[in-house]
PDB file of N, CA and C in Angstrom:
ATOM      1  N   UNK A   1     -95.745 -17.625-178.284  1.00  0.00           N
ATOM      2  CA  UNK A   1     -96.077 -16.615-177.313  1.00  0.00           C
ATOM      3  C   UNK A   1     -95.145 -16.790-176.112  1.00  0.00           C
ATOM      4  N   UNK A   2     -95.011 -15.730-175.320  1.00  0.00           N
ATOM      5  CA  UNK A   2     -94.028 -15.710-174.587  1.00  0.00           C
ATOM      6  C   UNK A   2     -95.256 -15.487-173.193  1.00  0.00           C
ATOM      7  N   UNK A   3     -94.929 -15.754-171.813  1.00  0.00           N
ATOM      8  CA  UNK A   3     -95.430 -15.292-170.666  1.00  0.00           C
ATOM      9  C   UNK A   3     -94.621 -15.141-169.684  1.00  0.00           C
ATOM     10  N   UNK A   4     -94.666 -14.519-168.836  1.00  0.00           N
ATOM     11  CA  UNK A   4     -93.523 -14.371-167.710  1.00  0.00           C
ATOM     12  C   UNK A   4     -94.190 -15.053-166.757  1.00  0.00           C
ATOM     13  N   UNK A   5     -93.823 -15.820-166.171  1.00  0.00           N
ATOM     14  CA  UNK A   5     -94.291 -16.326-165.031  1.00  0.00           C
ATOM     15  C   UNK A   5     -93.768 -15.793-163.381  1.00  0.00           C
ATOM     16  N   UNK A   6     -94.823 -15.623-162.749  1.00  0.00           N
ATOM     17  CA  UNK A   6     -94.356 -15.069-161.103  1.00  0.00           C
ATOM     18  C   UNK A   6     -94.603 -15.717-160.144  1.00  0.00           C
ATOM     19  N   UNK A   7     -93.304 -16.094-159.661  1.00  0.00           N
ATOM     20  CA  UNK A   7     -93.662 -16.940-158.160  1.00  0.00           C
ATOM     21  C   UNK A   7     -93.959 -15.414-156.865  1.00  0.00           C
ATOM     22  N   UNK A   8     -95.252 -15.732-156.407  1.00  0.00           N
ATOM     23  CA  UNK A   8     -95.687 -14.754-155.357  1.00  0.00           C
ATOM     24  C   UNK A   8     -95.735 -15.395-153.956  1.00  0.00           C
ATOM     25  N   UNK A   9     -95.524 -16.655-153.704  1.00  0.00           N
ATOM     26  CA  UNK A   9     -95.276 -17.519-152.737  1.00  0.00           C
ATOM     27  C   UNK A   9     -94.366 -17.731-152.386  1.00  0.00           C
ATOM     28  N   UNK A  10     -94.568 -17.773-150.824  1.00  0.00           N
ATOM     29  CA  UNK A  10     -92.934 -17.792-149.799  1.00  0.00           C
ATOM     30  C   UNK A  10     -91.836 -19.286-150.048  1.00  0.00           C
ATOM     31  N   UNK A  11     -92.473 -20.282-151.396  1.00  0.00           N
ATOM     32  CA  UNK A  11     -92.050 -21.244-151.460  1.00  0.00           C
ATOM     33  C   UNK A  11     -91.899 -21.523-152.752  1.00  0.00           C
ATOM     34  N   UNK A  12     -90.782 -22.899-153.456  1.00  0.00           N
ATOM     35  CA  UNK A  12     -90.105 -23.052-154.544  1.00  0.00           C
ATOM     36  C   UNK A  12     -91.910 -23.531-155.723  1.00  0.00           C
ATOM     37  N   UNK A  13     -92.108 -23.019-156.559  1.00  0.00           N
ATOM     38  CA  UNK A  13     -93.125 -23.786-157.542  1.00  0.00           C
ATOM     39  C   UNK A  13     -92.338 -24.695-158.259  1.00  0.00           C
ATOM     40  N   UNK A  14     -92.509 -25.430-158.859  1.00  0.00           N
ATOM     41  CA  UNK A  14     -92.539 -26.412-159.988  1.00  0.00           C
ATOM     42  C   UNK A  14     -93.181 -26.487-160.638  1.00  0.00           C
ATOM     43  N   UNK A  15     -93.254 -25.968-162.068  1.00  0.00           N
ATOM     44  CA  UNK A  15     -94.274 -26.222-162.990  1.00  0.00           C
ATOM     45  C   UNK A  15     -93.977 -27.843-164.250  1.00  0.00           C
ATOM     46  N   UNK A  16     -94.929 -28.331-164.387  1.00  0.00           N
ATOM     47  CA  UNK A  16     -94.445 -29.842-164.578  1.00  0.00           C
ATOM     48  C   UNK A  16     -94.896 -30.272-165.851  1.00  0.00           C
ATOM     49  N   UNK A  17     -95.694 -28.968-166.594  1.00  0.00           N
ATOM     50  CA  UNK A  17     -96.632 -28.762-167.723  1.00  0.00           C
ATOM     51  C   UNK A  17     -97.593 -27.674-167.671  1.00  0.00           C
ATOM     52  N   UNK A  18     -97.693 -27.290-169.071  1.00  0.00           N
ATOM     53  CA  UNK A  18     -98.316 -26.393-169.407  1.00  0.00           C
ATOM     54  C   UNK A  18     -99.442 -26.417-170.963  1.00  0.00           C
ATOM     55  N   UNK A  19    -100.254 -26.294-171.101  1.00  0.00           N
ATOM     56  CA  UNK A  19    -100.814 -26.313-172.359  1.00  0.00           C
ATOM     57  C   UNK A  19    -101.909 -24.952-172.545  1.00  0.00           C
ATOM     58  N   UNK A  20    -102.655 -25.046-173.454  1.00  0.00           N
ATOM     59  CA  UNK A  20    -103.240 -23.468-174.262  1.00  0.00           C
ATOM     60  C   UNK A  20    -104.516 -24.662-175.064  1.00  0.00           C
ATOM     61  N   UNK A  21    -105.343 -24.339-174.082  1.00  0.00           N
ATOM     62  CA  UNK A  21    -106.462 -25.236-175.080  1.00  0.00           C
ATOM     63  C   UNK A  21    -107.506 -24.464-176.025  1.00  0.00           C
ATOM     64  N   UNK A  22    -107.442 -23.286-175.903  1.00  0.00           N
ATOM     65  CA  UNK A  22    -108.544 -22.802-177.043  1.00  0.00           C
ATOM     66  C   UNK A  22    -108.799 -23.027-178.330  1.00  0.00           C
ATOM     67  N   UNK A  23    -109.836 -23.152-178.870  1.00  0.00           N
ATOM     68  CA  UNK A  23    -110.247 -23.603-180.309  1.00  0.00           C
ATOM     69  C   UNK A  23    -109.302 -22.664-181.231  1.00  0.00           C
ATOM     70  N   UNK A  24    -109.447 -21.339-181.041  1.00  0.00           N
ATOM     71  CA  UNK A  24    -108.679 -20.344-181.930  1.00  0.00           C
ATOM     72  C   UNK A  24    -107.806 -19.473-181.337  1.00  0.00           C
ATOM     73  N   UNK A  25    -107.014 -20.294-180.719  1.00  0.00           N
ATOM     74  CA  UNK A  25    -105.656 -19.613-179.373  1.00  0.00           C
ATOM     75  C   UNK A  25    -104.963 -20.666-178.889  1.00  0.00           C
ATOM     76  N   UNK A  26    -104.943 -22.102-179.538  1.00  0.00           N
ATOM     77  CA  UNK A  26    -104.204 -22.953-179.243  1.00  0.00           C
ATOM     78  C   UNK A  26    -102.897 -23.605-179.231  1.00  0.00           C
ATOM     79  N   UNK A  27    -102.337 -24.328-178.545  1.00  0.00           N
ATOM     80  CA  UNK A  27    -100.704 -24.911-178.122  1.00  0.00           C
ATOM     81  C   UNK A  27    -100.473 -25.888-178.910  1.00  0.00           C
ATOM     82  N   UNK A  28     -99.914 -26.733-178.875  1.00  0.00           N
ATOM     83  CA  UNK A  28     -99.527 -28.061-179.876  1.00  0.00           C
ATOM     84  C   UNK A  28     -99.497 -29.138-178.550  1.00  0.00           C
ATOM     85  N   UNK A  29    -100.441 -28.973-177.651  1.00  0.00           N
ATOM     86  CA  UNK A  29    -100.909 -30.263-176.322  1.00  0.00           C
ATOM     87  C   UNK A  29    -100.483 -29.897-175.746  1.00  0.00           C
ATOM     88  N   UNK A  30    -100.464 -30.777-174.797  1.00  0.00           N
ATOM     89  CA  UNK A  30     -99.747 -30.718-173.259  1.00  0.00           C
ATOM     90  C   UNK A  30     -97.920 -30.627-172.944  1.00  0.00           C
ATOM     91  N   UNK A  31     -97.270 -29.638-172.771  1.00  0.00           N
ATOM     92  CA  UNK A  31     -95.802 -29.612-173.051  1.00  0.00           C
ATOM     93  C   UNK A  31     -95.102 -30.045-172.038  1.00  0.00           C
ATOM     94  N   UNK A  32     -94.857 -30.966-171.571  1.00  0.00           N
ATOM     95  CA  UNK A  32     -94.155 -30.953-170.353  1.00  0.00           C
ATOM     96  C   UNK A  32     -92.480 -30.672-169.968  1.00  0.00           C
ATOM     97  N   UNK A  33     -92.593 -29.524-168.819  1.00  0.00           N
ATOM     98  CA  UNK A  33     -92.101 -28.827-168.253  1.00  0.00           C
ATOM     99  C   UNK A  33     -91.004 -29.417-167.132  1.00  0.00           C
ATOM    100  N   UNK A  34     -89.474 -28.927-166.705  1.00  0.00           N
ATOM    101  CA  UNK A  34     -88.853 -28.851-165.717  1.00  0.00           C
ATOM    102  C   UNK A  34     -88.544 -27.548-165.290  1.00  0.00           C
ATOM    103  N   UNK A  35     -89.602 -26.743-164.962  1.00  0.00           N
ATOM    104  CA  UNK A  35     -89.026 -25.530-164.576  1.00  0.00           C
ATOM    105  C   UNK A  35     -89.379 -25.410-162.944  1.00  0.00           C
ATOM    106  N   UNK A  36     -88.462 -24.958-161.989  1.00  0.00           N
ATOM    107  CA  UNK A  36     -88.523 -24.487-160.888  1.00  0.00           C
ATOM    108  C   UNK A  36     -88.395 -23.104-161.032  1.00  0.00           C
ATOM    109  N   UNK A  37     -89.446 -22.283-160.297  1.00  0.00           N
ATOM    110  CA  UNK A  37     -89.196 -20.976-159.588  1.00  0.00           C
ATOM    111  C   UNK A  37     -89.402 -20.690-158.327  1.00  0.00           C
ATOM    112  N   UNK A  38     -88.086 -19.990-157.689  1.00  0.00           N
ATOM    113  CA  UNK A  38     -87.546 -19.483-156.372  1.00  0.00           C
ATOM    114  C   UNK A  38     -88.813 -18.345-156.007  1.00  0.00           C
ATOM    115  N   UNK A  39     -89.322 -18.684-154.815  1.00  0.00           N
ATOM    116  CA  UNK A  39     -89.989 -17.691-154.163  1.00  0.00           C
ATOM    117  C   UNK A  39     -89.383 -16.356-154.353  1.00  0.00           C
ATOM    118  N   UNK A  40     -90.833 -15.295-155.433  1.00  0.00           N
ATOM    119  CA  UNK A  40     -90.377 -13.466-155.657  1.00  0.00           C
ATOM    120  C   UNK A  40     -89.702 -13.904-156.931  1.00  0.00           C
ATOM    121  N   UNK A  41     -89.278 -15.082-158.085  1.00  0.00           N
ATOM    122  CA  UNK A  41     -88.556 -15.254-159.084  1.00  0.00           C
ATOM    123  C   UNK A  41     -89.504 -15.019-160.094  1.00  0.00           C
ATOM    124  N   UNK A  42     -89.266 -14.799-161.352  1.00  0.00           N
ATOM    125  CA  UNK A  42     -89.794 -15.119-162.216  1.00  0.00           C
ATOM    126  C   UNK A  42     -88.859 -16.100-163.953  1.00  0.00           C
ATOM    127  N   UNK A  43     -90.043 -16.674-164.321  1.00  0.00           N
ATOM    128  CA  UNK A  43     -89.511 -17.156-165.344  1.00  0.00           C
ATOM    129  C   UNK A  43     -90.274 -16.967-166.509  1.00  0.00           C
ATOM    130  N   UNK A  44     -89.612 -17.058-167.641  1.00  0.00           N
ATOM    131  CA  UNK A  44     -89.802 -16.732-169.558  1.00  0.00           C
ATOM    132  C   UNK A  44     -90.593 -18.167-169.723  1.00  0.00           C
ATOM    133  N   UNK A  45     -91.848 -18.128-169.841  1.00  0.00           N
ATOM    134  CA  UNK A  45     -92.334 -19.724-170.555  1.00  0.00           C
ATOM    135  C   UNK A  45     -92.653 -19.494-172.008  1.00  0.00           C
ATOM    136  N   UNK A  46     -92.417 -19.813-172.943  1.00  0.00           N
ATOM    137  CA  UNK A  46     -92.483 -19.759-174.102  1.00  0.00           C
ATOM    138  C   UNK A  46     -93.125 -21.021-174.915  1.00  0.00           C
ATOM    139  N   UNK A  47     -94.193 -20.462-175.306  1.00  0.00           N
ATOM    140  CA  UNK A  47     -95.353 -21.548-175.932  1.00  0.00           C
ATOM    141  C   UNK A  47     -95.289 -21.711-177.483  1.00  0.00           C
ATOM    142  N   UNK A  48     -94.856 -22.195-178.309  1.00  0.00           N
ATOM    143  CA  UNK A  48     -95.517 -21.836-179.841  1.00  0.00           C
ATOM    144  C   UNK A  48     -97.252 -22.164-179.621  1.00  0.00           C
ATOM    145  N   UNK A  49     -97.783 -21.255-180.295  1.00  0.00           N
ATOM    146  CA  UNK A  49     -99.494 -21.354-180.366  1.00  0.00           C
ATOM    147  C   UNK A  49     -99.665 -20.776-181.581  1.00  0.00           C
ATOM    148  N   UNK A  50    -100.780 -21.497-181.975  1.00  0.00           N
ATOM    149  CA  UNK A  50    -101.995 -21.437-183.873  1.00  0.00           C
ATOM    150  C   UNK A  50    -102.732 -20.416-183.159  1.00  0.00           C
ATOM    151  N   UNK A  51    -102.615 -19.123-183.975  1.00  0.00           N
ATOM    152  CA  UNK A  51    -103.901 -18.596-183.850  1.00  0.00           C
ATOM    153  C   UNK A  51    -103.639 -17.319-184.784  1.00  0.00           C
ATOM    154  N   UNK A  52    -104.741 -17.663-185.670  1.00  0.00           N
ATOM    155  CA  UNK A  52    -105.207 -16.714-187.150  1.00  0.00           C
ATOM    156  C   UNK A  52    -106.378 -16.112-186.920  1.00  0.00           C
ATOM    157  N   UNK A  53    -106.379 -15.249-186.991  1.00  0.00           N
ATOM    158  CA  UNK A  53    -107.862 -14.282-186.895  1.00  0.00           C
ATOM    159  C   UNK A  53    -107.396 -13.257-187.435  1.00  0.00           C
ATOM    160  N   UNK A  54    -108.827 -12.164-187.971  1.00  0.00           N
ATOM    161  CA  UNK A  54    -108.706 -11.069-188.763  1.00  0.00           C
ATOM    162  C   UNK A  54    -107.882  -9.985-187.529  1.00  0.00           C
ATOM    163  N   UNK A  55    -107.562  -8.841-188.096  1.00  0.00           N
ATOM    164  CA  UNK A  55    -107.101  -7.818-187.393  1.00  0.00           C
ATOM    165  C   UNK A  55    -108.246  -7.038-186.470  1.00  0.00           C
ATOM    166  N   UNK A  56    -107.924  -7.099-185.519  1.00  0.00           N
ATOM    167  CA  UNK A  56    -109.510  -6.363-184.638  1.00  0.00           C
ATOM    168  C   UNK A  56    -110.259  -7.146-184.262  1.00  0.00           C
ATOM    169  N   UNK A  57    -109.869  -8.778-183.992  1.00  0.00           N
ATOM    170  CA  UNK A  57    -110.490  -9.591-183.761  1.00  0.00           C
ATOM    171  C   UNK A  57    -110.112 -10.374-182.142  1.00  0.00           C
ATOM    172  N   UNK A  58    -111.302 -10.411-181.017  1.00  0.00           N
ATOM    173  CA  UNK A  58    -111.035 -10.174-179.667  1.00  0.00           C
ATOM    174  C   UNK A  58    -111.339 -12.095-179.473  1.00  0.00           C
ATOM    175  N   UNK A  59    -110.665 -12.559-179.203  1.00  0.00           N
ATOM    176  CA  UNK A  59    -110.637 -14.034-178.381  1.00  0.00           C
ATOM    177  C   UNK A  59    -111.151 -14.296-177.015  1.00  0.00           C
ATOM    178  N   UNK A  60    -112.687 -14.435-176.882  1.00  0.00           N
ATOM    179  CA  UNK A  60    -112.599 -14.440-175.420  1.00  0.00           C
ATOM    180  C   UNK A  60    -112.162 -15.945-174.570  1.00  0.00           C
ATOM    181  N   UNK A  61    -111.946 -15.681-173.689  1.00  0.00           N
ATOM    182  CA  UNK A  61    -111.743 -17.466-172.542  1.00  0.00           C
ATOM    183  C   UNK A  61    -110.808 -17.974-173.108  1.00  0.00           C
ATOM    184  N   UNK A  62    -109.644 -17.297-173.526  1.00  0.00           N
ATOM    185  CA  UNK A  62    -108.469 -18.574-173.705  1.00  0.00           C
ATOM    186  C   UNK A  62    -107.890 -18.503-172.670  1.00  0.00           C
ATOM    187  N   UNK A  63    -107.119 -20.056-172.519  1.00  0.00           N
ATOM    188  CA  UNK A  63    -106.618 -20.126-170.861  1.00  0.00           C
ATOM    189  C   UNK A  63    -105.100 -20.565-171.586  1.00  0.00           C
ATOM    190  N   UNK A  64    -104.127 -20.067-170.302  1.00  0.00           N
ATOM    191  CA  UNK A  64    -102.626 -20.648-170.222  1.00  0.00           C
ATOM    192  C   UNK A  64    -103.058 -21.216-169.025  1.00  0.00           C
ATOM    193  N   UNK A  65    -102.725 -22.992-169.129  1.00  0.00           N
ATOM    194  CA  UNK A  65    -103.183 -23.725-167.681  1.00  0.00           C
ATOM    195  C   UNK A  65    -101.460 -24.411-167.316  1.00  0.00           C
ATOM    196  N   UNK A  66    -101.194 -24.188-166.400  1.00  0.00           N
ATOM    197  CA  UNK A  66    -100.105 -24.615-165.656  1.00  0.00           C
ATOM    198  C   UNK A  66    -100.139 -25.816-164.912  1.00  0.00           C
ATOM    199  N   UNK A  67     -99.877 -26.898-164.801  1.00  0.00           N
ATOM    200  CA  UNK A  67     -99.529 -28.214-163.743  1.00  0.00           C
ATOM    201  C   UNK A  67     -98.198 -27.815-163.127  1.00  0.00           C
ATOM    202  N   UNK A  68     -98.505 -27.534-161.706  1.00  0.00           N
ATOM    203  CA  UNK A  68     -96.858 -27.340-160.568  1.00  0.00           C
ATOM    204  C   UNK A  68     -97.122 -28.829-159.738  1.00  0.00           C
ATOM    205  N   UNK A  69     -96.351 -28.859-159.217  1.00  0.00           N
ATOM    206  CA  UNK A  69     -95.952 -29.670-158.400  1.00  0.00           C
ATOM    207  C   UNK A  69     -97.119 -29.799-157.078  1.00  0.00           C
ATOM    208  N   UNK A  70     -98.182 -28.782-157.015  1.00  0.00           N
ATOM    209  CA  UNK A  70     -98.466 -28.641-155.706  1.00  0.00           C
ATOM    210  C   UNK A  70    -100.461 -28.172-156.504  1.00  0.00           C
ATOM    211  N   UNK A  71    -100.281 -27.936-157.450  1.00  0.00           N
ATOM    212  CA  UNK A  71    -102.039 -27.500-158.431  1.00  0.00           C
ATOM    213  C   UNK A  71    -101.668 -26.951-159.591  1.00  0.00           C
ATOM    214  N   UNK A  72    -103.043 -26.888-160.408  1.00  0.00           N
ATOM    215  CA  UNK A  72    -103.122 -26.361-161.727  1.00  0.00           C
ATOM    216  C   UNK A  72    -103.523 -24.910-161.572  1.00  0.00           C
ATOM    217  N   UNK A  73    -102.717 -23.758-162.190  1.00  0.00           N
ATOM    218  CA  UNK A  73    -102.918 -22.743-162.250  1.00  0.00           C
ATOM    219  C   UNK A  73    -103.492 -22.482-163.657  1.00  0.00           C
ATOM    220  N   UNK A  74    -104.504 -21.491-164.004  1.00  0.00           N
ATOM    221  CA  UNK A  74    -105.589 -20.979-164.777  1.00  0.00           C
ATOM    222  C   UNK A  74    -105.421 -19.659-165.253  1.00  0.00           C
ATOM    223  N   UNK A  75    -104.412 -19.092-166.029  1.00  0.00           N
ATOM    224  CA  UNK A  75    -104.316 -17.799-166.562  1.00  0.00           C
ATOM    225  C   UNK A  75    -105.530 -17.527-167.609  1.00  0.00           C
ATOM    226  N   UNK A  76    -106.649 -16.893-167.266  1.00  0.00           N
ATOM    227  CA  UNK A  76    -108.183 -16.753-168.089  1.00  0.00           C
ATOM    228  C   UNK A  76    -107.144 -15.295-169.204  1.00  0.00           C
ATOM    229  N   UNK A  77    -107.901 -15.060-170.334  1.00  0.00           N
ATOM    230  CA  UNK A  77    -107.254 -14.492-170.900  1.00  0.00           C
ATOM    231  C   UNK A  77    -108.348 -13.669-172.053  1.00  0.00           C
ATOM    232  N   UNK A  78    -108.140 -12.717-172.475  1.00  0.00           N
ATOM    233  CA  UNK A  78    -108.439 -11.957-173.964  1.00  0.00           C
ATOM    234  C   UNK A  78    -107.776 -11.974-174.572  1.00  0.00           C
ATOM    235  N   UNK A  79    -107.547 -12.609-176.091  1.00  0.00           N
ATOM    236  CA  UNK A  79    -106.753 -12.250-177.327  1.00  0.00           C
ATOM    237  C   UNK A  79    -107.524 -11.206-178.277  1.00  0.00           C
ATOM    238  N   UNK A  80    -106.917  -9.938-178.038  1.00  0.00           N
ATOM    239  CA  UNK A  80    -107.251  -9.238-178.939  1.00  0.00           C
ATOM    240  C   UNK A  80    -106.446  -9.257-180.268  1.00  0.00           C
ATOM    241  N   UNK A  81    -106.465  -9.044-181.265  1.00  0.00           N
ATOM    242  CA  UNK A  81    -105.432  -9.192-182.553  1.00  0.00           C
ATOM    243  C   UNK A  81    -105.034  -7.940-183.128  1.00  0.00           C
ATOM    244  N   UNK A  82    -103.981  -7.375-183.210  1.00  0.00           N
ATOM    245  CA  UNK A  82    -103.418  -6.156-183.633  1.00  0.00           C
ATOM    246  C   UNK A  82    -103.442  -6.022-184.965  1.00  0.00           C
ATOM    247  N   UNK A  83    -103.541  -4.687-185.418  1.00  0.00           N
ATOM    248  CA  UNK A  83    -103.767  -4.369-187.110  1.00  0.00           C
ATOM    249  C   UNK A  83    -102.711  -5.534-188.041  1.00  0.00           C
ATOM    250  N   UNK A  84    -102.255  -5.795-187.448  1.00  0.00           N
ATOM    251  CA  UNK A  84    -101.415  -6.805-188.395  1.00  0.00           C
ATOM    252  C   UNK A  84    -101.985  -8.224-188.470  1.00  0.00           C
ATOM    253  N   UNK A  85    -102.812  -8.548-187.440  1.00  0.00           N
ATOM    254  CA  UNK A  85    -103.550  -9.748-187.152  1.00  0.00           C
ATOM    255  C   UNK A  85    -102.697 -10.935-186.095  1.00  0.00           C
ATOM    256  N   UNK A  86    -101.863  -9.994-185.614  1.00  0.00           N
ATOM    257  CA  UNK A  86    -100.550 -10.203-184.695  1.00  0.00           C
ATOM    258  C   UNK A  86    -101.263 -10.649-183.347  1.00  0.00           C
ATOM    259  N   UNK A  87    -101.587 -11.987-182.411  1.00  0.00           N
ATOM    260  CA  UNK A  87    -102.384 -11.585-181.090  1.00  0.00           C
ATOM    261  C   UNK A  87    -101.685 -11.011-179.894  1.00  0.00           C
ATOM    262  N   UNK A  88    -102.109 -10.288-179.199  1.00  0.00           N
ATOM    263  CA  UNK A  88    -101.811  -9.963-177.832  1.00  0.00           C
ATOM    264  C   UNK A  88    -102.425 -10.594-176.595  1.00  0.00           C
ATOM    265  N   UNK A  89    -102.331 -11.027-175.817  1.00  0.00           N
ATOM    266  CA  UNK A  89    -102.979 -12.154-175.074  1.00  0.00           C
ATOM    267  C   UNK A  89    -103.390 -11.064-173.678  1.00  0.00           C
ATOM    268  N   UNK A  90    -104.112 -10.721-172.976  1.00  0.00           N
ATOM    269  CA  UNK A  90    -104.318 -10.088-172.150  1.00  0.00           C
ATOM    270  C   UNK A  90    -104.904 -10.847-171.163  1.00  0.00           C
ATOM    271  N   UNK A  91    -104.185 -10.877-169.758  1.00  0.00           N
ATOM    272  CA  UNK A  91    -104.693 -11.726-168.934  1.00  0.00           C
ATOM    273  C   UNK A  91    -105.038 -11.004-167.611  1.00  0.00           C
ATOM    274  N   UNK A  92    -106.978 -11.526-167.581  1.00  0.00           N
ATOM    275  CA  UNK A  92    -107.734 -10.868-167.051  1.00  0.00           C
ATOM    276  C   UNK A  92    -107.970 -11.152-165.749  1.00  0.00           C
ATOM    277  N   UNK A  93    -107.705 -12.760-165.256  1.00  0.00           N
ATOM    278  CA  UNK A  93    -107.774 -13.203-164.045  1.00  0.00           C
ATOM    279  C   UNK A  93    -106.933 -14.792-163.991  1.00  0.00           C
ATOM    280  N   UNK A  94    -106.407 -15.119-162.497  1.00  0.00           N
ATOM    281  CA  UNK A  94    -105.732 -16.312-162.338  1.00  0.00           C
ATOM    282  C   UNK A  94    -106.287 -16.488-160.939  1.00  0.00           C
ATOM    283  N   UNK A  95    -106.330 -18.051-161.301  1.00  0.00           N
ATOM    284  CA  UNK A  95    -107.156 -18.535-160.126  1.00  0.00           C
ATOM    285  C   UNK A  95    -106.110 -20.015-160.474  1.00  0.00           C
ATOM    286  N   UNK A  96    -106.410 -20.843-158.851  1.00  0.00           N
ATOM    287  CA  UNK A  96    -105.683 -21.852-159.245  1.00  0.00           C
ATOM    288  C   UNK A  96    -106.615 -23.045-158.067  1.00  0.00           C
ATOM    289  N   UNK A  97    -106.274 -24.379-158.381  1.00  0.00           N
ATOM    290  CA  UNK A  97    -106.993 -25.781-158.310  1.00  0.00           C
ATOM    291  C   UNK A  97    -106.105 -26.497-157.649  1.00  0.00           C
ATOM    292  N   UNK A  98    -106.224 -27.492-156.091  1.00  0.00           N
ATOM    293  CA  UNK A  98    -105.252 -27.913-155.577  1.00  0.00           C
ATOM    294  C   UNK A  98    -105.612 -29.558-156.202  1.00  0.00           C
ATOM    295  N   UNK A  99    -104.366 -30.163-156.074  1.00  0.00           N
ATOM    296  CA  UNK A  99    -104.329 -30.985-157.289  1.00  0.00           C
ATOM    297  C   UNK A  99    -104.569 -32.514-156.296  1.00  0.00           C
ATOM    298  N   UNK A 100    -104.863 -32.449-154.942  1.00  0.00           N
ATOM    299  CA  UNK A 100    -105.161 -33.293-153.898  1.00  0.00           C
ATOM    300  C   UNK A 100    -106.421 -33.153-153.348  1.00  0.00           C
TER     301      UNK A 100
END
């Protein structure tokens, strides 16, 4: 799976890891990351993730969780699965955790 990531802060992020913990929307662990993004930048994070389900089949609460340099960010999510059984990840809310 692919996500774009957006820095919306007047300052550099660091993301330092990333993982996908859902039972049936999951990552291969914790991946750790050297990516910096420039305040207004965005970047391509690209996850391989397991996830088989029938076609028409909706995933609720899977998370893309981020470790930056500064907290853990929380992309909450819907996987709905396309007639092919293809998922689409739809992300419904982000909230984030200061890591101090």
């Amino acid at each position: 799976m692919t996500w774009r990531v957006v820095n919306v802060s007047d300052g550099r992020v660091a993301i330092v890891e990333a993982w996908v913990p859902h039972g049936r929307f999951r990552g291969e662990g914790h991946l750790p990351l050297n990516v910096v993004i420039a305040p207004g930048a965005s970047h391509l994070l690209e996850i391989a993730v397991n996830a088989r389900e029938e076609p028409g089949t909706i995933v609720e609460n899977a998370f893309l969780i981020l470790r930056t340099d500064m907290c853990r960010v929380f992309a909450r999510m819907s996987v709905p699965f396309d007639g092919t059984g293809r998922p689409r990840p739809v992300v419904e809310a982000v909230t984030a955790q200061s890591l101090e």
